[in-house]
N, C-alpha and C. Protein backbone atom coordinates (compact mmCIF):
# COMPACT_ATOMS: atom_id res chain seq x y z
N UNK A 1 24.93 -18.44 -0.59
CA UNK A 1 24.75 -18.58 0.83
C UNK A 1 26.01 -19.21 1.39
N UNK A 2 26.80 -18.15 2.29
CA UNK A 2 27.77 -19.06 2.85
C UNK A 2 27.73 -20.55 3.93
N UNK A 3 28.82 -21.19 4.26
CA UNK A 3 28.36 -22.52 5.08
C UNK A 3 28.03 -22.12 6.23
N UNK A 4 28.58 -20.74 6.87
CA UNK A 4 27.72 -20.64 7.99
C UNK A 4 26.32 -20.31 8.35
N UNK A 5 26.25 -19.86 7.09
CA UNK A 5 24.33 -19.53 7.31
C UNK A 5 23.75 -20.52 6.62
N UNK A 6 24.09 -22.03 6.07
CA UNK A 6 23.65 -22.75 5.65
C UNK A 6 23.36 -23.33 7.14
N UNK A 7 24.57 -23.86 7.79
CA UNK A 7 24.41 -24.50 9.03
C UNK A 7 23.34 -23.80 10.06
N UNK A 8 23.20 -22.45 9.98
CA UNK A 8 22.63 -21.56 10.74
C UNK A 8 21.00 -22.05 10.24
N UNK A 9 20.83 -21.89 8.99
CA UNK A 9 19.29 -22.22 8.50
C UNK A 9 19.05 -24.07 8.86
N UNK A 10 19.98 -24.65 9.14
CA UNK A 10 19.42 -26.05 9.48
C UNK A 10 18.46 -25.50 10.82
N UNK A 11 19.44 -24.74 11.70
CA UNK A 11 18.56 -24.60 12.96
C UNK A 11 17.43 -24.41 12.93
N UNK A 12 17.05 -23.03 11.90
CA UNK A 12 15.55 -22.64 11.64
C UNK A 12 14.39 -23.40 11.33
N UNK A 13 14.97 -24.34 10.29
CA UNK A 13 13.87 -24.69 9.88
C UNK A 13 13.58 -26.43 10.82
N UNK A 14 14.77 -26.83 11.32
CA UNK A 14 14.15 -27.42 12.52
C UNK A 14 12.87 -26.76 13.30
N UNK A 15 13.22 -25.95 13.50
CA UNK A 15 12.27 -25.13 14.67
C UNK A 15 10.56 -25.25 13.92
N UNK A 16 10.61 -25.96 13.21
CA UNK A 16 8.89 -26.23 13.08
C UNK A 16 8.32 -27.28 13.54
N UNK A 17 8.87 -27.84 14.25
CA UNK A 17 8.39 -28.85 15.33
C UNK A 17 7.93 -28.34 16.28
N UNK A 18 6.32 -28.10 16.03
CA UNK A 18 6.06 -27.38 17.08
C UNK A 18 4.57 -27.95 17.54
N UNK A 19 4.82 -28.34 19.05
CA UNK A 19 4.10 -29.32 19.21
C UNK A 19 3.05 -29.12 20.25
N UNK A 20 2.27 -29.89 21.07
CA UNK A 20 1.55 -29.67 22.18
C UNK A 20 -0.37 -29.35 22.06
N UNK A 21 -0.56 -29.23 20.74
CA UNK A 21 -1.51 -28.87 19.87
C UNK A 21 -2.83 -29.02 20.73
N UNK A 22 -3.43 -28.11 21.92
CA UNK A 22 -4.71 -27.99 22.23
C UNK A 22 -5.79 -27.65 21.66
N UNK A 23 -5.76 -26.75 20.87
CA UNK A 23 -6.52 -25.72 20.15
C UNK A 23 -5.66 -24.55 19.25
N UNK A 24 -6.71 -23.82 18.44
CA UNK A 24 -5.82 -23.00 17.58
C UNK A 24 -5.50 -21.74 18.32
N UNK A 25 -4.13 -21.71 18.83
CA UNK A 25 -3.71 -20.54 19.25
C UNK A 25 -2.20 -20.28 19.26
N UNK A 26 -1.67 -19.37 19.60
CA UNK A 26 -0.22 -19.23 19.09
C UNK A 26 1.02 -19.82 19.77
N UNK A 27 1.75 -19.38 19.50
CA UNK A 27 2.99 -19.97 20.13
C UNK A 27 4.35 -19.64 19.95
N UNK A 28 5.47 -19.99 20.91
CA UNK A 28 6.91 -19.12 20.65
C UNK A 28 7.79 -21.04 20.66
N UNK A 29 8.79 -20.71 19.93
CA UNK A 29 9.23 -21.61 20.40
C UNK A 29 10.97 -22.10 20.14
N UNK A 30 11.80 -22.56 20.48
CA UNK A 30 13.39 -22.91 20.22
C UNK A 30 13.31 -24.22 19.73
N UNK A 31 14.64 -24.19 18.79
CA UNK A 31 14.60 -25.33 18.41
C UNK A 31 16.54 -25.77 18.14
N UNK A 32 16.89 -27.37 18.53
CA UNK A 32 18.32 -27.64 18.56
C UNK A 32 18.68 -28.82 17.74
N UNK A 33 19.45 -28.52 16.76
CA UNK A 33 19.67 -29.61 15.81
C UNK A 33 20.16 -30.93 16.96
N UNK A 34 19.95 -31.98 16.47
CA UNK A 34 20.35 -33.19 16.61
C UNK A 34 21.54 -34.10 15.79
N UNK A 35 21.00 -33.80 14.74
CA UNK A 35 21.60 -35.22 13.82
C UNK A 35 21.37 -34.34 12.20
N UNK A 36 22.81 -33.85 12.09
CA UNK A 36 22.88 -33.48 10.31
C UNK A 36 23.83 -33.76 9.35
N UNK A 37 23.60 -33.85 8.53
CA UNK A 37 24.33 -34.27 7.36
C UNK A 37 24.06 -33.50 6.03
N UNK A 38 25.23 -33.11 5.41
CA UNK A 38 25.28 -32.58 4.40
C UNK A 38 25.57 -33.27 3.26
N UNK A 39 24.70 -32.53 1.99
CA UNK A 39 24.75 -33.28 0.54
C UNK A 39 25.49 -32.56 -0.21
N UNK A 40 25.59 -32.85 -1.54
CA UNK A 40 26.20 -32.02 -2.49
C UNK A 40 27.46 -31.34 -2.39
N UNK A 41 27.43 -30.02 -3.20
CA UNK A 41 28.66 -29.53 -3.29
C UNK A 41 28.37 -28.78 -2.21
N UNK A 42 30.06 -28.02 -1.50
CA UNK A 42 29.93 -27.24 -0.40
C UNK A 42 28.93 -25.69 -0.55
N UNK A 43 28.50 -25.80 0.64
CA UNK A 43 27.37 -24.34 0.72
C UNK A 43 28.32 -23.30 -0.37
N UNK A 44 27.47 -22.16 -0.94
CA UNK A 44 27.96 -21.64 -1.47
C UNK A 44 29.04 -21.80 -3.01
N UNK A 45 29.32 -22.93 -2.98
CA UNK A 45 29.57 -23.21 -3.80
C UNK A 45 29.00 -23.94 -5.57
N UNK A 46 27.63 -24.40 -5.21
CA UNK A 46 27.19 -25.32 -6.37
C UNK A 46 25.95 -25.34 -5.30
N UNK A 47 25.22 -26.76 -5.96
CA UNK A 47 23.82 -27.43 -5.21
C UNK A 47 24.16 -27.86 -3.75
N UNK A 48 23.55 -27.63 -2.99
CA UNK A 48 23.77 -28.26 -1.96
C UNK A 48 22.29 -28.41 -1.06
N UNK A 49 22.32 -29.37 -0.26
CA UNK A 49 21.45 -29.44 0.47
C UNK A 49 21.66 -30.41 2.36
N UNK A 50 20.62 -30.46 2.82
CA UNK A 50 21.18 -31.09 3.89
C UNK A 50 19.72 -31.92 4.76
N UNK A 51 20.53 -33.11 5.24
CA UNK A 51 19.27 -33.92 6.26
C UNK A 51 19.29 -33.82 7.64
N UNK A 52 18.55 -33.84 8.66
CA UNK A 52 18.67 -33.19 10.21
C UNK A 52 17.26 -33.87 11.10
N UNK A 53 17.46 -34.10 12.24
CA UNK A 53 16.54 -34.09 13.25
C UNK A 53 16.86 -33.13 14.09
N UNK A 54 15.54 -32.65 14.78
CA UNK A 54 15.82 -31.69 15.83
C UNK A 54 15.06 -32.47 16.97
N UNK A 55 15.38 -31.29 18.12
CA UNK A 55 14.54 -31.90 19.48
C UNK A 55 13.75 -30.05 19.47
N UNK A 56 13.11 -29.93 20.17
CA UNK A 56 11.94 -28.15 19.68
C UNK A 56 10.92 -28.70 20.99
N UNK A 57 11.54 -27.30 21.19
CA UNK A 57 10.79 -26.90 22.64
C UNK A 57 9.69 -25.95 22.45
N UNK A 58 8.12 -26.01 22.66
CA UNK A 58 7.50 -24.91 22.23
C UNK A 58 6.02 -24.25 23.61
N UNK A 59 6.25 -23.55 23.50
CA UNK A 59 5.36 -22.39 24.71
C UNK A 59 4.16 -21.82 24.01
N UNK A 60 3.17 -22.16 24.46
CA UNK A 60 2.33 -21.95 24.28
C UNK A 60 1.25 -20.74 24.42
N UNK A 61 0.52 -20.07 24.29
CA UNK A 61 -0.40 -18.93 24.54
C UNK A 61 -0.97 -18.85 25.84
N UNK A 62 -1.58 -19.87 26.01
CA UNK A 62 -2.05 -20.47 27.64
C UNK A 62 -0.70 -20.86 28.70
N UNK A 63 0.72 -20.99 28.63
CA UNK A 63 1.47 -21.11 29.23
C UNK A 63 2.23 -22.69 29.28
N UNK A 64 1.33 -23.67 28.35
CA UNK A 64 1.19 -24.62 28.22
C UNK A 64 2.96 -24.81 27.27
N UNK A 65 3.35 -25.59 27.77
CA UNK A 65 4.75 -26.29 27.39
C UNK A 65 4.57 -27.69 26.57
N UNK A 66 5.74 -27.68 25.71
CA UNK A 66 5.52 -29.58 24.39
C UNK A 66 7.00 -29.98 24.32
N UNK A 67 6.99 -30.38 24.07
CA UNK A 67 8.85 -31.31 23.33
C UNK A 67 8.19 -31.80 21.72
N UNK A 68 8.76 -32.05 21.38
CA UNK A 68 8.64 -32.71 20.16
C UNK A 68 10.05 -33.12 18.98
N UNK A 69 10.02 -33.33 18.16
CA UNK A 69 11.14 -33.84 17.54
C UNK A 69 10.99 -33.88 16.07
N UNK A 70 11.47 -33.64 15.26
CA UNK A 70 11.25 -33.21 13.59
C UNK A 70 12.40 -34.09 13.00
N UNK A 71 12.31 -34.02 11.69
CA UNK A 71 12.59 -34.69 10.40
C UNK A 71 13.09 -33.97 9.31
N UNK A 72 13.94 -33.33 8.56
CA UNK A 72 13.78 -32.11 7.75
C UNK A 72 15.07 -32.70 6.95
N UNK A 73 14.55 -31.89 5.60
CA UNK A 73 15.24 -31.68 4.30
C UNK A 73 15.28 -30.77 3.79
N UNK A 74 16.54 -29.83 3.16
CA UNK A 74 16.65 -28.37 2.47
C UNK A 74 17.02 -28.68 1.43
N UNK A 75 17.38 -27.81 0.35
CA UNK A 75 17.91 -27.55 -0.72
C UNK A 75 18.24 -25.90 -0.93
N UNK A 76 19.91 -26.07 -1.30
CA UNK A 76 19.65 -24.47 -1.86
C UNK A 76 18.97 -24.34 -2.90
N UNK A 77 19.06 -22.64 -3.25
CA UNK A 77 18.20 -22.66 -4.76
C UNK A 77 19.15 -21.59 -5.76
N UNK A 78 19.14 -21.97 -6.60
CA UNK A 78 19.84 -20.87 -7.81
C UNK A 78 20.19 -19.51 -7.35
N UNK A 79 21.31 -18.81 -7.24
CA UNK A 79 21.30 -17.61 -7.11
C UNK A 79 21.08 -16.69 -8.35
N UNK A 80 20.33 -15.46 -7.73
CA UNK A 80 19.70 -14.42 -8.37
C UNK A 80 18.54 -15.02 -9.27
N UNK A 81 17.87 -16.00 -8.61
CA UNK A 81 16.79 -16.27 -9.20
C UNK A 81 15.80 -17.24 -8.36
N UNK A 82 15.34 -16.65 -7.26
CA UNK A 82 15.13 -17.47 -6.66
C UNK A 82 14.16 -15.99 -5.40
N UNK A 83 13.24 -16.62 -4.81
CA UNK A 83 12.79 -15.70 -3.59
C UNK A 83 13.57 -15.95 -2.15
N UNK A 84 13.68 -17.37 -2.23
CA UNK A 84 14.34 -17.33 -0.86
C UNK A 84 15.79 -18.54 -1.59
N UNK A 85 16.52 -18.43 -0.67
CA UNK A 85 17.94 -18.62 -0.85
C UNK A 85 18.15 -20.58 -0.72
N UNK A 86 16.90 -20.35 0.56
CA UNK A 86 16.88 -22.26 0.50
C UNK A 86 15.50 -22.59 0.74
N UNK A 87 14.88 -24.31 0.48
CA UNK A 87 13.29 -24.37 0.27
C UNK A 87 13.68 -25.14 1.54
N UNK A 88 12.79 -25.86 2.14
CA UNK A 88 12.79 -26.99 3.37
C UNK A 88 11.27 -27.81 3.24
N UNK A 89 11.42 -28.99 4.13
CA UNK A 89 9.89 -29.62 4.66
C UNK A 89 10.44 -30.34 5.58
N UNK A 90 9.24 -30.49 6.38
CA UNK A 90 9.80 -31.52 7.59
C UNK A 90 8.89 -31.91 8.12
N UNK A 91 8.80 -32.62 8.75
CA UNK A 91 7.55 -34.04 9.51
C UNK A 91 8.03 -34.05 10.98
N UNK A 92 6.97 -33.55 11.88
CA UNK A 92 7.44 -33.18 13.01
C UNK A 92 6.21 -34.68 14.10
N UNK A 93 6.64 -34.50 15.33
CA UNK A 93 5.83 -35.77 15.69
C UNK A 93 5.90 -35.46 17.50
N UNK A 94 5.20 -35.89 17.61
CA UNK A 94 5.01 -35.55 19.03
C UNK A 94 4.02 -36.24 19.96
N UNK A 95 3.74 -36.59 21.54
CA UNK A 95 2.57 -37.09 21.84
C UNK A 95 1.15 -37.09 21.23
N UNK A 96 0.94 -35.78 20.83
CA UNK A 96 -0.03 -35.21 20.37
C UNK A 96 -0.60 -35.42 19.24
N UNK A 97 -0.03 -36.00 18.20
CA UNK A 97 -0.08 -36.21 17.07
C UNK A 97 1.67 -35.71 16.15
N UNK A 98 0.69 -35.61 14.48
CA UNK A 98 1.87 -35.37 13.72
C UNK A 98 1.46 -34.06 12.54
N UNK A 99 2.63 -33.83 12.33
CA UNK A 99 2.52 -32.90 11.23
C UNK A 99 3.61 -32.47 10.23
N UNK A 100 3.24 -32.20 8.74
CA UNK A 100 4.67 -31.77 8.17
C UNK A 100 4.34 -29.87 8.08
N UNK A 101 5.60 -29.67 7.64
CA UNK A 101 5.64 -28.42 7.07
C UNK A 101 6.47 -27.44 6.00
N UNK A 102 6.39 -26.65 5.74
CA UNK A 102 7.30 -26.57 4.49
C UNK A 102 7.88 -25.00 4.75
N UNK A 103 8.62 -24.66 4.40
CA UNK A 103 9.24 -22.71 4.73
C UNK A 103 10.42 -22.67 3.52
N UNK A 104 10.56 -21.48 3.75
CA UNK A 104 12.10 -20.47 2.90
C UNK A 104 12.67 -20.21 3.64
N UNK A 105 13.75 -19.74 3.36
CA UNK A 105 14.45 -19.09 4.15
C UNK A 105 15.97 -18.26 3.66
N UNK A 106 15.91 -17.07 4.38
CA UNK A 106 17.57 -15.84 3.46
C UNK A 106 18.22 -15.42 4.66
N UNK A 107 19.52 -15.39 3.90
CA UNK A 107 20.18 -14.78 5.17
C UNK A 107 19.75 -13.40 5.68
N UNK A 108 20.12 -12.89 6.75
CA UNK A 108 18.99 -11.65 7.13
C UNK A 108 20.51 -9.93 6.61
N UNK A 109 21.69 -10.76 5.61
CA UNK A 109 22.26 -9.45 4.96
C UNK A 109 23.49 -9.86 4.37
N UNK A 110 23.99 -9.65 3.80
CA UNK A 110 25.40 -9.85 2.94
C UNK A 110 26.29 -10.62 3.70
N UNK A 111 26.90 -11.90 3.82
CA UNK A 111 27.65 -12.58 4.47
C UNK A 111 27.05 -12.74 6.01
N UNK A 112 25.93 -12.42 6.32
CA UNK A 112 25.50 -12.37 8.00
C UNK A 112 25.40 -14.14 8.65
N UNK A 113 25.64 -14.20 9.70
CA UNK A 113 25.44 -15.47 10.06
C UNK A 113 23.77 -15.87 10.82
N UNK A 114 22.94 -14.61 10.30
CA UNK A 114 21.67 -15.09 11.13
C UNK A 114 20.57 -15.38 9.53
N UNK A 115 19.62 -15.95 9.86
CA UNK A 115 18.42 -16.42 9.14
C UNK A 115 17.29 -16.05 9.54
N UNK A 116 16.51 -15.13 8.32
CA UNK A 116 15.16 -15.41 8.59
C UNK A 116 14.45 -16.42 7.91
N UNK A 117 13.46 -16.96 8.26
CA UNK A 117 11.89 -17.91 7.99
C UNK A 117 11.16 -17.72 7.79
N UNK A 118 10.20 -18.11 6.76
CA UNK A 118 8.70 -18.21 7.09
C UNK A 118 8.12 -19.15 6.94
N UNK A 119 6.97 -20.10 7.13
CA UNK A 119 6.72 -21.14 6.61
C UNK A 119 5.04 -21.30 6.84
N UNK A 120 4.66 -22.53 6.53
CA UNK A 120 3.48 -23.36 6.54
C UNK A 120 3.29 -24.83 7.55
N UNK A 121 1.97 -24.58 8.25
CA UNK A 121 2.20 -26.19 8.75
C UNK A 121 0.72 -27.10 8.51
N UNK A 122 1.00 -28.01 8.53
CA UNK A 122 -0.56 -28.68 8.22
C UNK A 122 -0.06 -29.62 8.69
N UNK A 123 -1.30 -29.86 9.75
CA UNK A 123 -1.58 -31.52 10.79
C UNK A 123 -2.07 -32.58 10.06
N UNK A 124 -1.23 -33.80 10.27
CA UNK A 124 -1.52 -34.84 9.37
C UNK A 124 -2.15 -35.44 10.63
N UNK A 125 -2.25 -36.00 11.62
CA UNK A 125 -2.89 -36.75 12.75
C UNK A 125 -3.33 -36.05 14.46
N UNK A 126 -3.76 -36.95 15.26
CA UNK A 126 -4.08 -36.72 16.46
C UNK A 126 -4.69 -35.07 16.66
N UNK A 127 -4.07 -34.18 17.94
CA UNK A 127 -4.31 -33.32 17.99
C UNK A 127 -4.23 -32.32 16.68
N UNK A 128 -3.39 -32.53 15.68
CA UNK A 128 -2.89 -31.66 14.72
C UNK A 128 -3.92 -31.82 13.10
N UNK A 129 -4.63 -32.98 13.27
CA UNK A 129 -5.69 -33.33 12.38
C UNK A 129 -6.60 -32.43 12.10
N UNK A 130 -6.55 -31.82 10.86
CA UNK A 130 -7.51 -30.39 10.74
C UNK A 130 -7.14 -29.26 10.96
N UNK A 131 -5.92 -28.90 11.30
CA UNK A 131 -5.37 -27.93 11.20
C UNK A 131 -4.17 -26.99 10.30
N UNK A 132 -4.31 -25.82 10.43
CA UNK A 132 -2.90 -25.30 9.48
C UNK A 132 -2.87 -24.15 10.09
N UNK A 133 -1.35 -23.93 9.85
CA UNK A 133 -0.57 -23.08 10.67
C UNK A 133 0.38 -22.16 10.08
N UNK A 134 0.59 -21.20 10.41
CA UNK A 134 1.98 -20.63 9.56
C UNK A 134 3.11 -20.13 11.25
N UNK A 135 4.27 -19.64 10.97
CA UNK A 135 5.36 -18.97 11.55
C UNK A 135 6.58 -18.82 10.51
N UNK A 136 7.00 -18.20 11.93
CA UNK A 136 8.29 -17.08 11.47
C UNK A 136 9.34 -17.53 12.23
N UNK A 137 10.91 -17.80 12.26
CA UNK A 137 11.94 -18.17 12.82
C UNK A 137 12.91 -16.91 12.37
N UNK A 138 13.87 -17.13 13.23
CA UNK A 138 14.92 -16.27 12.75
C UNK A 138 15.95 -16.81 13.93
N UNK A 139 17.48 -17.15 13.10
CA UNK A 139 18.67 -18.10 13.90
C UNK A 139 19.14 -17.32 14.20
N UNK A 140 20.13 -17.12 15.18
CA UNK A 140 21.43 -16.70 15.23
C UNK A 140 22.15 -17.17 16.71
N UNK A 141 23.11 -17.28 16.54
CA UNK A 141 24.12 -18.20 17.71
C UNK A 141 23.65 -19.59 17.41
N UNK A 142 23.23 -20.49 16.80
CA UNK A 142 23.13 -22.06 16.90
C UNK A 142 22.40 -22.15 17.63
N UNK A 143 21.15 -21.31 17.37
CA UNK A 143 19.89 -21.24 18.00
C UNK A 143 18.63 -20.35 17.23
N UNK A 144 17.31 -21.40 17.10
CA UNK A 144 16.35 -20.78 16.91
C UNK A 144 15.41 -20.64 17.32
N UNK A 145 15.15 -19.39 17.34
CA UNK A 145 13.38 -18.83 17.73
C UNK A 145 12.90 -18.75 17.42
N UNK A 146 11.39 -19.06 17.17
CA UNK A 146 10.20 -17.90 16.55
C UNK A 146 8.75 -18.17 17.07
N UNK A 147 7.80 -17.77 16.25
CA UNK A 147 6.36 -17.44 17.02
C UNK A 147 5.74 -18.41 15.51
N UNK A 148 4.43 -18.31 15.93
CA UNK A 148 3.37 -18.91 15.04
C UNK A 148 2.17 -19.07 15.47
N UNK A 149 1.36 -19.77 14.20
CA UNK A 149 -0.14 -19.71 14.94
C UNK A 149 -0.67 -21.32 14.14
N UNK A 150 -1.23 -21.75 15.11
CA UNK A 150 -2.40 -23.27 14.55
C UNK A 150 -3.47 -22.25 14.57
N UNK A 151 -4.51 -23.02 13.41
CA UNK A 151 -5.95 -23.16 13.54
C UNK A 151 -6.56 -23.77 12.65
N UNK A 152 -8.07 -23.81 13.11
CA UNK A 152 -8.38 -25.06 12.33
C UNK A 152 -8.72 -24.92 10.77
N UNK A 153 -8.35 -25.76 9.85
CA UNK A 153 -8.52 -25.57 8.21
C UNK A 153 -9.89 -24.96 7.84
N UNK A 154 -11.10 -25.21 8.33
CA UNK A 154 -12.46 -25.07 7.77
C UNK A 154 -12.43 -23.39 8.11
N UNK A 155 -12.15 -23.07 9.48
CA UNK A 155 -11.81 -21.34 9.46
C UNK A 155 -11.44 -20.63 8.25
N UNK A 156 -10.09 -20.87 7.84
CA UNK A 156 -9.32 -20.13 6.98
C UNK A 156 -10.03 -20.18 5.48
N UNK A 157 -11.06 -21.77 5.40
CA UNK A 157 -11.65 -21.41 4.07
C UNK A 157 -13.01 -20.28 4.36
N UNK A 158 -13.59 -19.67 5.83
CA UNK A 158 -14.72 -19.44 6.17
C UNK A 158 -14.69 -17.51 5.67
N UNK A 159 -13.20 -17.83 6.16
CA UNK A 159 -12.48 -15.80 5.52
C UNK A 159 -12.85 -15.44 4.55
């Protein structure tokens, strides 16, 4: 993974700060690094990984608007042995309560500077208590987007 789609995937997986939590329904949302720092050897080169806050703006189904602010840690992973290129988690926090979450993420083609995502979220407090969630991100320009869905845990075991 080169350093620009390393830097590019910090954006993404910020973007799971996603906040505002009424009920289980979906959502779009951007997200803008804050504060990062890199570990290890340089991207692409050896292990590397990186630490970050974001600020994540997220829109809601009902029209309903959040702010919120995240916590996150990556690691690359072994090449040619591996599903996704880097792992993440992050602890996102907001009026509403809190929540962590965890995703992958690959570059979206041979040297490209954009990222796709997917991930998991589960509410540790307040509004987000009892819930789990998944979405999808995808970076490009030093910016990320994507969609997702909350709902509540006892549902998904009811399937």
């Amino acid at each position: 993974m080169s350093k620009i789609t390393t830097r590019w995937a910090l954006v993404a997986l910020a973007a799971v700060g996603l906040s505002g939590l009424a009920s289980a329904q979906t959502f779009t949302f951007e997200s803008t690094t804050t504060d990062q720092t890199m570990l290890g050897m340089a991207p692409g080169t050896g292990p590397s990984g990186q630490h970050w806050t974001a600020d994540v703006v997220t829109t809601f189904a009902d029209g309903s608007t959040a702010t919120s602010t995240t916590e996150c840690v990556a690691t690359s992973q072994p090449p040619n042995n591996n599903i996704f290129a880097m792992h993440g988690i992050c602890e996102g926090s907001a009026e509403s309560g809190t929540w962590a979450s965890i995703m992958g993420c690959n570059p979206m083609g041979e040297g490209s500077m954009s990222m796709g995502c997917v991930g998991g979220l589960y509410g540790k407090s307040g509004d987000f208590e009892g819930m789990q969630g998944a979405f999808t991100a995808h970076v490009s320009g030093g910016t990320s987007h994507g969609t997702g869905e909350w709902y509540e845990a006892e549902a998904a075991d009811e399937e």
